[in-house]
Protein backbone atom coordinates (compact mmCIF):
# COMPACT_ATOMS: atom_id res chain seq x y z
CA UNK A 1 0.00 0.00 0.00
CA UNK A 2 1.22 3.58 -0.81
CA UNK A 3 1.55 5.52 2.38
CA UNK A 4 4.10 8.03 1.44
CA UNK A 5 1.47 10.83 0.71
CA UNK A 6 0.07 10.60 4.23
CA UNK A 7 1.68 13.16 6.44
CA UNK A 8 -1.29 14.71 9.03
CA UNK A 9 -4.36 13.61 10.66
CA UNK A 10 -6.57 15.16 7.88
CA UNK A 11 -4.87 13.05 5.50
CA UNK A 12 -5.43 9.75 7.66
CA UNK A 13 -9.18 10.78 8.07
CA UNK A 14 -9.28 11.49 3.94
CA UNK A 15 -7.77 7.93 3.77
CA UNK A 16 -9.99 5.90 5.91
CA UNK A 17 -13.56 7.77 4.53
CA UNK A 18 -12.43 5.45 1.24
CA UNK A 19 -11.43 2.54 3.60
CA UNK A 20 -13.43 -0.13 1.34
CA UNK A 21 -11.28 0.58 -1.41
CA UNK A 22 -8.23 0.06 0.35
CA UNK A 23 -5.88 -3.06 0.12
CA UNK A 24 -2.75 -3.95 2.04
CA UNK A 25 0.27 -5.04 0.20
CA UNK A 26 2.90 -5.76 1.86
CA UNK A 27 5.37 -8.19 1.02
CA UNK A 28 6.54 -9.44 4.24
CA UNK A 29 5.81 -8.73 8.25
CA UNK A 30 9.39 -7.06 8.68
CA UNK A 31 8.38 -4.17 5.86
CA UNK A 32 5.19 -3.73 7.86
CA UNK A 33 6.50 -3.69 11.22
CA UNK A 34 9.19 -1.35 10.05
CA UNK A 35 6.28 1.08 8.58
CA UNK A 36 3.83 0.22 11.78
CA UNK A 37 6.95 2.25 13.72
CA UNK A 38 7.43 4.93 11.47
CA UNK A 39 3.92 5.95 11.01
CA UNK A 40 3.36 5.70 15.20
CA UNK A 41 7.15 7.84 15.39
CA UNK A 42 5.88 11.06 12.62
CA UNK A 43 2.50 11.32 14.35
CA UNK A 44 4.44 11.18 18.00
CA UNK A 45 1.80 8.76 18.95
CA UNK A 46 2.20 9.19 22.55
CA UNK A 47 1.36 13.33 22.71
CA UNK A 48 -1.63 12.47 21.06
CA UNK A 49 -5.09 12.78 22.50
CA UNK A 50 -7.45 10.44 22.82
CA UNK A 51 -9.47 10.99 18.79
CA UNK A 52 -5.94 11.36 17.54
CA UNK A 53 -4.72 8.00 18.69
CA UNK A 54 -8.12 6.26 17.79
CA UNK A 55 -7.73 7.32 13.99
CA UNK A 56 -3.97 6.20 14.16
CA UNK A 57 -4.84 2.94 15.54
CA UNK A 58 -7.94 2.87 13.12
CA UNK A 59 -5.37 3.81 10.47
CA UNK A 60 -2.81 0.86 11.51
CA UNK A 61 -5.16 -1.86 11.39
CA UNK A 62 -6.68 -0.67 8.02
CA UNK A 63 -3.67 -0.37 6.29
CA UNK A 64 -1.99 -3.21 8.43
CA UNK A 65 -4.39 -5.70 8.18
CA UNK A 66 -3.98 -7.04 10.78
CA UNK A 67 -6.66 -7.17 13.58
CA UNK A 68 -7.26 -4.57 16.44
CA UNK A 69 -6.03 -7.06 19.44
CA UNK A 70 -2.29 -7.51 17.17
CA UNK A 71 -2.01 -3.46 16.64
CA UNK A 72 -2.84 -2.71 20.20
CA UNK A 73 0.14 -4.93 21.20
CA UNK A 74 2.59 -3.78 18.50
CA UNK A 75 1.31 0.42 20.08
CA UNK A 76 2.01 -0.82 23.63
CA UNK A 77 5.62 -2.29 22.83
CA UNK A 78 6.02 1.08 20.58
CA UNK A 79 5.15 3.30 24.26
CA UNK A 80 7.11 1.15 26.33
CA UNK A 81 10.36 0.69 24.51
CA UNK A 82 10.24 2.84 21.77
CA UNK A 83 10.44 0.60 18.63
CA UNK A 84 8.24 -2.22 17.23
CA UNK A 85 10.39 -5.15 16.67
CA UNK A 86 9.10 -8.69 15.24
CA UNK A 87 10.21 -11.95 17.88
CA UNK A 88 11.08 -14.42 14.79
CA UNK A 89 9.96 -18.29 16.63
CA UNK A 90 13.50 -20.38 17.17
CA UNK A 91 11.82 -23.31 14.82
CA UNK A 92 12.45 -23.03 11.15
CA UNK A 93 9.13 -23.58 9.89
CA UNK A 94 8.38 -24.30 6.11
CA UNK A 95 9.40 -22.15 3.86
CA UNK A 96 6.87 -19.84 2.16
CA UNK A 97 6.86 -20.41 -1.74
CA UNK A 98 4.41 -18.47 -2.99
CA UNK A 99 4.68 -14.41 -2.11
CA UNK A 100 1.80 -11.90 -1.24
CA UNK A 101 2.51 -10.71 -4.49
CA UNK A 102 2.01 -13.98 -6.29
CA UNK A 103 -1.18 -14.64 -4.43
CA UNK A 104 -2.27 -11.26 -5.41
CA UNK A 105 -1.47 -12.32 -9.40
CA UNK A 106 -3.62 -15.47 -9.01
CA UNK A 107 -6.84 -13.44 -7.80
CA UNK A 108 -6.23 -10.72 -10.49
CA UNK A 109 -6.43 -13.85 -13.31
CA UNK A 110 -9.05 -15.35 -11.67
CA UNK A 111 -10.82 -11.91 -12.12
CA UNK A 112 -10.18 -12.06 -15.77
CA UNK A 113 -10.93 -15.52 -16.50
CA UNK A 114 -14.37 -15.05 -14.56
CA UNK A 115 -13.19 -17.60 -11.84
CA UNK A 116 -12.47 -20.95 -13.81
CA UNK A 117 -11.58 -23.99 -12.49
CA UNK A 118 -8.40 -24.74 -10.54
CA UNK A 119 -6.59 -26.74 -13.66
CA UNK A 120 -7.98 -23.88 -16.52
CA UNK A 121 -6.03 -21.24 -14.41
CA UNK A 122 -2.93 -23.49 -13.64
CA UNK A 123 -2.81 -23.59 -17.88
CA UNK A 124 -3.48 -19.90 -18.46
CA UNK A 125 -0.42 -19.19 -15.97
CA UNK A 126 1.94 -21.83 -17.60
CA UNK A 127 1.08 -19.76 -21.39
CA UNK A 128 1.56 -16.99 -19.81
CA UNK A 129 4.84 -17.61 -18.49
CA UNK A 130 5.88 -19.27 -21.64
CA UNK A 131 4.54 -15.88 -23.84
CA UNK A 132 7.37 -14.17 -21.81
CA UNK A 133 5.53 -12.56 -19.04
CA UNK A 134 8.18 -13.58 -15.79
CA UNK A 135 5.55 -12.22 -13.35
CA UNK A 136 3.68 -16.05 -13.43
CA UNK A 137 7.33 -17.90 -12.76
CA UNK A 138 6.31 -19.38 -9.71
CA UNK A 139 2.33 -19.96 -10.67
CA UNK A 140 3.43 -21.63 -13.53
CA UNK A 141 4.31 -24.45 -11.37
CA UNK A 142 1.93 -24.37 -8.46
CA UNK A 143 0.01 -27.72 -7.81
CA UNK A 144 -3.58 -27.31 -8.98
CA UNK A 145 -4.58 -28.51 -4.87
CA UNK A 146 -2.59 -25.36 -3.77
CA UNK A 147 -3.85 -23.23 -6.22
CA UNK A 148 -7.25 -24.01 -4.21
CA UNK A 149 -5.43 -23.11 -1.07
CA UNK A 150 -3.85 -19.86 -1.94
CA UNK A 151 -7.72 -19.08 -3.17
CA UNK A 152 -8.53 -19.89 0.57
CA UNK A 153 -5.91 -16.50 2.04
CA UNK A 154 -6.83 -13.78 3.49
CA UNK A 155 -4.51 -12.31 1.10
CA UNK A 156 -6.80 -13.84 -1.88
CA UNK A 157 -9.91 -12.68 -0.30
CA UNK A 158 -8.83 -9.20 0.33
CA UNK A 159 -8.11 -8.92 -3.18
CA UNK A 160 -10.68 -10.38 -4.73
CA UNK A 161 -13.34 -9.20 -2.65
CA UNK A 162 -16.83 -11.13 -2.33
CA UNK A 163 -27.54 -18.43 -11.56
CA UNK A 164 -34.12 -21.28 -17.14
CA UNK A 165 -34.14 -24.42 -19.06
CA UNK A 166 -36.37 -24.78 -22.04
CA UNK A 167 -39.11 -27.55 -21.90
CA UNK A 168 -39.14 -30.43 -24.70
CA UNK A 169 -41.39 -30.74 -27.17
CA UNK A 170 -42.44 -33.78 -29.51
CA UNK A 171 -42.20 -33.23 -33.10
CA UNK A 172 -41.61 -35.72 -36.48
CA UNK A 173 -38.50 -33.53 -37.79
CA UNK A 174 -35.24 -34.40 -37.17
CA UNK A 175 -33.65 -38.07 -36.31
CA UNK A 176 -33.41 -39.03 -33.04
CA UNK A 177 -29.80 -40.47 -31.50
CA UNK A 178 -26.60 -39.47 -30.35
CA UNK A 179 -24.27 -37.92 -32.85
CA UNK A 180 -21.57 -39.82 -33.38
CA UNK A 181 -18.61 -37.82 -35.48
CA UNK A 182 -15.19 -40.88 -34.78
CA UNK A 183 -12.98 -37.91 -33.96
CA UNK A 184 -14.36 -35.50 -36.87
CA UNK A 185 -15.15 -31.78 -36.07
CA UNK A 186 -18.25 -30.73 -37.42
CA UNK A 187 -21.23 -32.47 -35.09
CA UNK A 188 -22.29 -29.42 -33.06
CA UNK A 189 -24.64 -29.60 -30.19
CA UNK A 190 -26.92 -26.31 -29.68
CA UNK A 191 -29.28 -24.86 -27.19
CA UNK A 192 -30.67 -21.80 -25.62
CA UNK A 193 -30.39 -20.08 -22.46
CA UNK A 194 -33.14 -17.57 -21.61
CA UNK A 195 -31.42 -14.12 -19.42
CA UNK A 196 -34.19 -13.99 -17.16
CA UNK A 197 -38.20 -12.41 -16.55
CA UNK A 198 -39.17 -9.07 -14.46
CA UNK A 199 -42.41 -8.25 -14.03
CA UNK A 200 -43.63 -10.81 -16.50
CA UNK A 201 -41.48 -9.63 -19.36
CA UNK A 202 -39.15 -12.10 -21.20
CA UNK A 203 -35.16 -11.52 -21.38
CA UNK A 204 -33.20 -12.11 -24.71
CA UNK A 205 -31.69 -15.24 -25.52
CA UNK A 206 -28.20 -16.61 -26.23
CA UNK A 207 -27.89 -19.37 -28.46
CA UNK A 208 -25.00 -21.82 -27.70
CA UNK A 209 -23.53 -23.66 -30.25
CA UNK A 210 -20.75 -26.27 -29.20
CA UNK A 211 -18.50 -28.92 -31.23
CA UNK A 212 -18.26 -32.07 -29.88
CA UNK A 213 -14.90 -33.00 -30.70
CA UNK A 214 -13.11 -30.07 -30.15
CA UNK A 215 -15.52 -28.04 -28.32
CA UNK A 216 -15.20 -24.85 -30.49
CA UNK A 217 -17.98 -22.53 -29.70
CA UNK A 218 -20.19 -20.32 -30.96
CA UNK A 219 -22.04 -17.84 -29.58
CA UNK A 220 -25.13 -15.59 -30.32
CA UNK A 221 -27.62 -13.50 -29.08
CA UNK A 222 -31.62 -12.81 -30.23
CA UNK A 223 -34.49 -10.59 -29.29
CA UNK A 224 -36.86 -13.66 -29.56
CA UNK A 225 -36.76 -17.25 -30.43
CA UNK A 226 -39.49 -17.21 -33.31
CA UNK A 227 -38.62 -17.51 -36.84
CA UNK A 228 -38.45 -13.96 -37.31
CA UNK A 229 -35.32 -13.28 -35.22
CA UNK A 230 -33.33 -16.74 -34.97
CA UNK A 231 -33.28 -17.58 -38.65
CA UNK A 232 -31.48 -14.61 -39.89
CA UNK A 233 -28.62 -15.10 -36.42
CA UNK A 234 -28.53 -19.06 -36.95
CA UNK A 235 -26.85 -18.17 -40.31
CA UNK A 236 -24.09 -16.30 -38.89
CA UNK A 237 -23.88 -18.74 -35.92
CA UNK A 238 -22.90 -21.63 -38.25
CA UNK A 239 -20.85 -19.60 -40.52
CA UNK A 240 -18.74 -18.79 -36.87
CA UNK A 241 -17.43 -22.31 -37.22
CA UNK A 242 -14.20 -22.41 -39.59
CA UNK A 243 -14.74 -26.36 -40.12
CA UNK A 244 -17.48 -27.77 -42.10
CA UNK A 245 -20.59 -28.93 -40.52
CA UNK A 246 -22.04 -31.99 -40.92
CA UNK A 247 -24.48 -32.39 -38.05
CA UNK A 248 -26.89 -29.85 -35.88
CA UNK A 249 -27.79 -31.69 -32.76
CA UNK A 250 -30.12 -30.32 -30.39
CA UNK A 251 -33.17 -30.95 -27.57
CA UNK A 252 -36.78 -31.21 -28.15
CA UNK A 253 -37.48 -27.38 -27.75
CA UNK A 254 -39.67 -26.45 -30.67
CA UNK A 255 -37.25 -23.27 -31.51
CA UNK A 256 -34.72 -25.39 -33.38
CA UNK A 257 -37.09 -28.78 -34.22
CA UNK A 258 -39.51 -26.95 -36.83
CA UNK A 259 -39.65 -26.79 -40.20
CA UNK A 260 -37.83 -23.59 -40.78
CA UNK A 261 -34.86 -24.73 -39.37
CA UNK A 262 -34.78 -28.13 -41.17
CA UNK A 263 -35.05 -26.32 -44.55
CA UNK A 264 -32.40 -24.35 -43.54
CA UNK A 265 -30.01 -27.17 -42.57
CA UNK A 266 -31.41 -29.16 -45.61
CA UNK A 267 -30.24 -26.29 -47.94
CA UNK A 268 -26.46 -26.32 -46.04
CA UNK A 269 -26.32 -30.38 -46.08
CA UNK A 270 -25.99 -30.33 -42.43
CA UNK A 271 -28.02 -33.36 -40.71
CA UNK A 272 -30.48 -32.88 -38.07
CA UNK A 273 -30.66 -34.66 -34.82
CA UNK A 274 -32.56 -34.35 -31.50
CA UNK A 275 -32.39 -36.31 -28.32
CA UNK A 276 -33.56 -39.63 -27.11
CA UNK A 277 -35.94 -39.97 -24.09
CA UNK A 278 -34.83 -40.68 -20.77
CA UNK A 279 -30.74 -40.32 -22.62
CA UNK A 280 -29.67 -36.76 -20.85
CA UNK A 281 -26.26 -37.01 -21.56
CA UNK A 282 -27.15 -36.78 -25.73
CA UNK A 283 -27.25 -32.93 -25.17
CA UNK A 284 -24.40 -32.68 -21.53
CA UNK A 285 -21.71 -30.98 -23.80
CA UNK A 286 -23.88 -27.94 -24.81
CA UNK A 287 -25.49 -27.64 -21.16
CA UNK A 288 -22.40 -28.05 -19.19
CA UNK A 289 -20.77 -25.20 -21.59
CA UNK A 290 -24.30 -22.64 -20.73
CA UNK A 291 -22.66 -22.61 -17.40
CA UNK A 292 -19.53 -22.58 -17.22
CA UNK A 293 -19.48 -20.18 -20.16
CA UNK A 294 -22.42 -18.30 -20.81
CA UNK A 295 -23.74 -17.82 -16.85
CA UNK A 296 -20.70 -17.26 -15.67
CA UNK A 297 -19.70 -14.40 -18.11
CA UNK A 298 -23.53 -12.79 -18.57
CA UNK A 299 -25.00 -13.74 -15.22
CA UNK A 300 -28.92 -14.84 -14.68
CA UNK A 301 -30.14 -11.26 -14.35
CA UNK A 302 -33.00 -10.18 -16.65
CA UNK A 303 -31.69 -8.62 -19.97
CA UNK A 304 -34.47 -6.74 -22.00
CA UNK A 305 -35.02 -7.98 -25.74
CA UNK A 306 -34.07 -4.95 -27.11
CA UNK A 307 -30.32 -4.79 -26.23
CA UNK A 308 -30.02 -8.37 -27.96
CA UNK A 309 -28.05 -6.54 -31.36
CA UNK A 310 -25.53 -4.82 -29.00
CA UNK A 311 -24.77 -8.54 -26.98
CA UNK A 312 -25.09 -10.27 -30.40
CA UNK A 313 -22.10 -7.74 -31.47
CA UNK A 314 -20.47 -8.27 -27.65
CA UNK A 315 -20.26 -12.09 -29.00
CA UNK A 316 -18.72 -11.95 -32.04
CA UNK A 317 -16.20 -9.20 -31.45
CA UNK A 318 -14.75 -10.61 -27.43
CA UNK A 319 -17.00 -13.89 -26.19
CA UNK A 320 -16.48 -15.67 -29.17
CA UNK A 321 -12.49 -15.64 -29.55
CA UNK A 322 -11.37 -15.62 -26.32
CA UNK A 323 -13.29 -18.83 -25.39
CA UNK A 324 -11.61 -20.46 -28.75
CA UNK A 325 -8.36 -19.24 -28.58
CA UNK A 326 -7.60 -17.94 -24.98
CA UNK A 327 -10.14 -20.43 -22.98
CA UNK A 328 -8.46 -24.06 -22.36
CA UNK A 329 -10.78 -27.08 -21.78
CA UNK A 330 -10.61 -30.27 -20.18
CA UNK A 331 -10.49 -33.07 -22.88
CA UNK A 332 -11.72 -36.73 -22.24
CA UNK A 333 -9.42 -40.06 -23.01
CA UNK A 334 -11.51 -42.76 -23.11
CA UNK A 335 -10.15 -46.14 -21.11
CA UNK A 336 -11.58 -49.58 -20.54
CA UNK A 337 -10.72 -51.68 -17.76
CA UNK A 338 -10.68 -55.21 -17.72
CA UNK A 339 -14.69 -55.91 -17.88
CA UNK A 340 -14.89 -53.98 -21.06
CA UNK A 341 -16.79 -51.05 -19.38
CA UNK A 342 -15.63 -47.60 -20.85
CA UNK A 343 -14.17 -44.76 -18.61
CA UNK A 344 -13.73 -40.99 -19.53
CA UNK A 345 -10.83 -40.07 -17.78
CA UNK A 346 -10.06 -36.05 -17.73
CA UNK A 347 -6.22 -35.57 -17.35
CA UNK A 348 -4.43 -32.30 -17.34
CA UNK A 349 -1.70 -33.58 -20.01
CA UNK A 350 -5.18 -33.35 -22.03
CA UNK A 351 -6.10 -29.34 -21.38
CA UNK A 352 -5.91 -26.79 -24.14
CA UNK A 353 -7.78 -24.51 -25.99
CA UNK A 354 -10.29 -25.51 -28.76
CA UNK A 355 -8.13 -24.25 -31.32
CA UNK A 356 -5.30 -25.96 -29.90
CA UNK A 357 -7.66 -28.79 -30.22
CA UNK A 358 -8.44 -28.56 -33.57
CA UNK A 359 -4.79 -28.11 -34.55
CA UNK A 360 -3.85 -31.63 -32.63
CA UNK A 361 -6.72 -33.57 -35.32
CA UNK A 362 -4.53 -35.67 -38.26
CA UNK A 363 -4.59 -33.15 -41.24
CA UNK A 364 -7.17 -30.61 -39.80
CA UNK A 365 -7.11 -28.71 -42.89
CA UNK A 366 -8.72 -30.94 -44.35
CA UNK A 367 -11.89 -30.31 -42.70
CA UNK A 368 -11.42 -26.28 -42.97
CA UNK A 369 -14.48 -23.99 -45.07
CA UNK A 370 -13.54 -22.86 -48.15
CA UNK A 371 -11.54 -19.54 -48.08
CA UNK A 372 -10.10 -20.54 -44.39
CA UNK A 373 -6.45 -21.20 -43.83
CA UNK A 374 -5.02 -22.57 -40.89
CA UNK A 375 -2.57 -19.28 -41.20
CA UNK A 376 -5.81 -17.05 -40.80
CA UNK A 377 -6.71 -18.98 -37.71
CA UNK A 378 -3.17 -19.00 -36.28
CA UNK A 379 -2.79 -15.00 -37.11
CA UNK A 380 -6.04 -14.73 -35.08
CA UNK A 381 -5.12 -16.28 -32.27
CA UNK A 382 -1.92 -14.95 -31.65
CA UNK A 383 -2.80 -11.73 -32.43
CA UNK A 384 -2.47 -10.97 -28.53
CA UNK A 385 -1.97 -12.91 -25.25
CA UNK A 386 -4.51 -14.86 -22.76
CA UNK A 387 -4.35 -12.58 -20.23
CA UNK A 388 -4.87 -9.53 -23.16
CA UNK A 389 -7.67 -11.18 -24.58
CA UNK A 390 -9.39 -11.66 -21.25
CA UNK A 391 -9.00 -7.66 -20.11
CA UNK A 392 -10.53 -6.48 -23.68
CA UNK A 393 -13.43 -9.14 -23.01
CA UNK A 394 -13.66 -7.59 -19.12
CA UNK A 395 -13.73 -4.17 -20.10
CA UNK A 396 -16.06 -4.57 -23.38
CA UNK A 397 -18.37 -6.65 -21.11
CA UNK A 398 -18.14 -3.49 -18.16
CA UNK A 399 -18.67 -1.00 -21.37
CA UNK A 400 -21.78 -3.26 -22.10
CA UNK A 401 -23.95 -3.62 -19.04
CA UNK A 402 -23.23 -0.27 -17.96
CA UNK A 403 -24.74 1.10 -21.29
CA UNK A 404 -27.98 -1.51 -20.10
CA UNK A 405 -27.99 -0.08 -16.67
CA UNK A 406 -28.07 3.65 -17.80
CA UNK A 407 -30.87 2.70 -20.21
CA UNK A 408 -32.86 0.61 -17.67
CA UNK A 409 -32.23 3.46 -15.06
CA UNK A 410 -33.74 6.55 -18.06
CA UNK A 411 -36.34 4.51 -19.02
């Protein structure tokens, strides 16, 4: 914490009237003893009267962080002998790996990422470090167990601060199975998620669009789910994919299993499939990714219908590539043990990015769009860092539902 601009009692009191904003940062206990005496020697604690020595010792504990019983005992050994000095315990101890400052990295990417899972950070901090940034040396090899555990700090905490499904519908369009693609990109999975009623108004909707191989993803964003609005954004969602399509997989909801749609796919030679009864899992990619993706970027407040062009936009420009090219994923292997039963095992030898993903298939050019080059895709995702990609996406999303609240709050 910067202290070197405090020098009276009016500045302490200016100080502490923004006390929620405040954040210690100190690297170690002997810097903040050392400043713990200097501060109680330039404001000559002991002439003080009583208001003057309850904002100091306010001021200490603030900036300290430390609690009120610990700074009352570091004042009294300050009025009896003068200095505040640290009593270091005669056992070694373990040695402390991970700094104040490293602790204080790991919540700042967690704010970026939106708070993914242990492993997903423990990747975004090894590319980080190997893009050249020397500030994630030691996170690049932190254990994801103690990543949890530094999340568990005070440190962590001070820094960091302190979510509609769609019912199924029956209709004679579309096959129903699983899709089965044998290691092929292509076979997306699709469904909606519905940003919330007030007052008996519907929200907009996102529509998620995920591959099942390498779990590229596509999002988009409409007013309403009739023809009227999703045809025209159902275009540009499967034109998002650079790989051909060969299959459109979704649930039972009536907004994709219609007519319209199937004309649509018909015209594109892209297969349509919907779920079996009682099989939940035929759909589990696309639902898993509404949550972990969509909720946890947008929220489950209510959106109205009419800011659906400006998300739409918000997809295609941040969402979009940073959960293809910046975003890593967990990636099943398949095992069977000795009864023949098939396992899905998730190791972290198996976590990287969809692109990355789609770069590891044999020959993936081979299933590229006409007009799209591998070199187009790298160029795009290198055109900036993880961490880079997830501030733009932060501060677009900030620019985004401010612009909602000011309209909500004129209207």
């Amino acid at each position: 914490m910067n202290t070197h601009f405090i020098k009276t009692l009016d500045d302490v009191k200016t100080l502490l009237s923004q006390e929620a904003c405040l954040e210690p940062g100190w690297d170690s206990k002997d810097e903040c003893y050392q400043w713990i005496e200097q501060t109680l020697s330039h404001f000559k604690y002991r002439s003080l009267g009583r208001e003057g020595k309850g904002l100091i010792r306010r001021y200490l504990t603030v900036a300290s962080g430390y609690s009120t019983a610990q700074v009352t005992r570091l004042i009294n050994q300050y009025t009896n002998k003068g200095i505040v000095k640290r009593h270091h315990s005669s056992s070694n101890g373990f040695r402390t790996r991970y700094t104040k400052a490293d602790i204080r990295l790991l919540a700042h990417t967690d704010r970026l990422h939106s708070d993914l899972s242990g492993p997903a950070i423990k990747k975004i901090c090894e590319r980080a470090f190997q893009q050249g940034d020397g500030r994630y040396e030691r996170l690049a090899t932190i254990s994801i167990s103690h990543l949890y555990n530094l999340r568990q700090s005070k440190t962590y905490e001070r820094t960091r601060g302190n979510k509609n499904s769609t019912r199924s519908t029956q209709r004679a369009i579309g096959v129903r199975r699983r899709p089965d693609p044998q290691g092929r990109p292509g076979y997306i999975r699709v469904d909606t998620v519905h940003q919330g009623d007030k007052d008996g108004v519907k929200g907009l909707y996102h529509i998620n669009a995920v591959d099942e191989v390498t779990q590229y993803e596509v999002v988009c964003t409409v007013e309403k789910i009739s023809e009227r609005y999703l045809l025209p954004v159902l275009e540009g969602l499967l034109a998002g994919f650079p790989f051909r399509l060969l299959e459109f997989h979704s649930d039972n909801g009536s907004e994709f299993i219609n007519h319209q749609v199937a004309a649509l796919l018909n015209k594109l030679n892209i297969a349509l499939s919907k779920s079996r009864s009682r099989h939940s899992n035929d759909n589990a990619l696309v639902e898993s990714k509404n949550g972990s993706v969509i909720r946890k970027l947008l929220g489950h407040a209510h959106i109205p219908q009419h800011h659906a062009e400006q998300f739409n936009e918000f997809d295609k420009k941040y969402m979009n590539p940073y959960i293809n090219y910046h975003r890593p994923c967990f990636y099943p292997e398949t095992r069977i043990d000795k009864k023949g039963k098939e396992k899905k095992v998730y190791r972290y030898e198996n976590m990287m990015t969809p692109y990355e993903k789609f770069l590891s298939l044999d020959q993936p050019e081979q299933y590229l769009k006409e007009g799209i080059t591998l070199e187009q895709l790298k160029t795009e995702a290198e055109a900036m860092s993880d961490n880079e990609a997830a501030e733009q996406l932060q501060r677009a999303r900030q620019t985004l539902f401010k612009s909602v609240h000011e309209r909500q709050a004129e209207a």
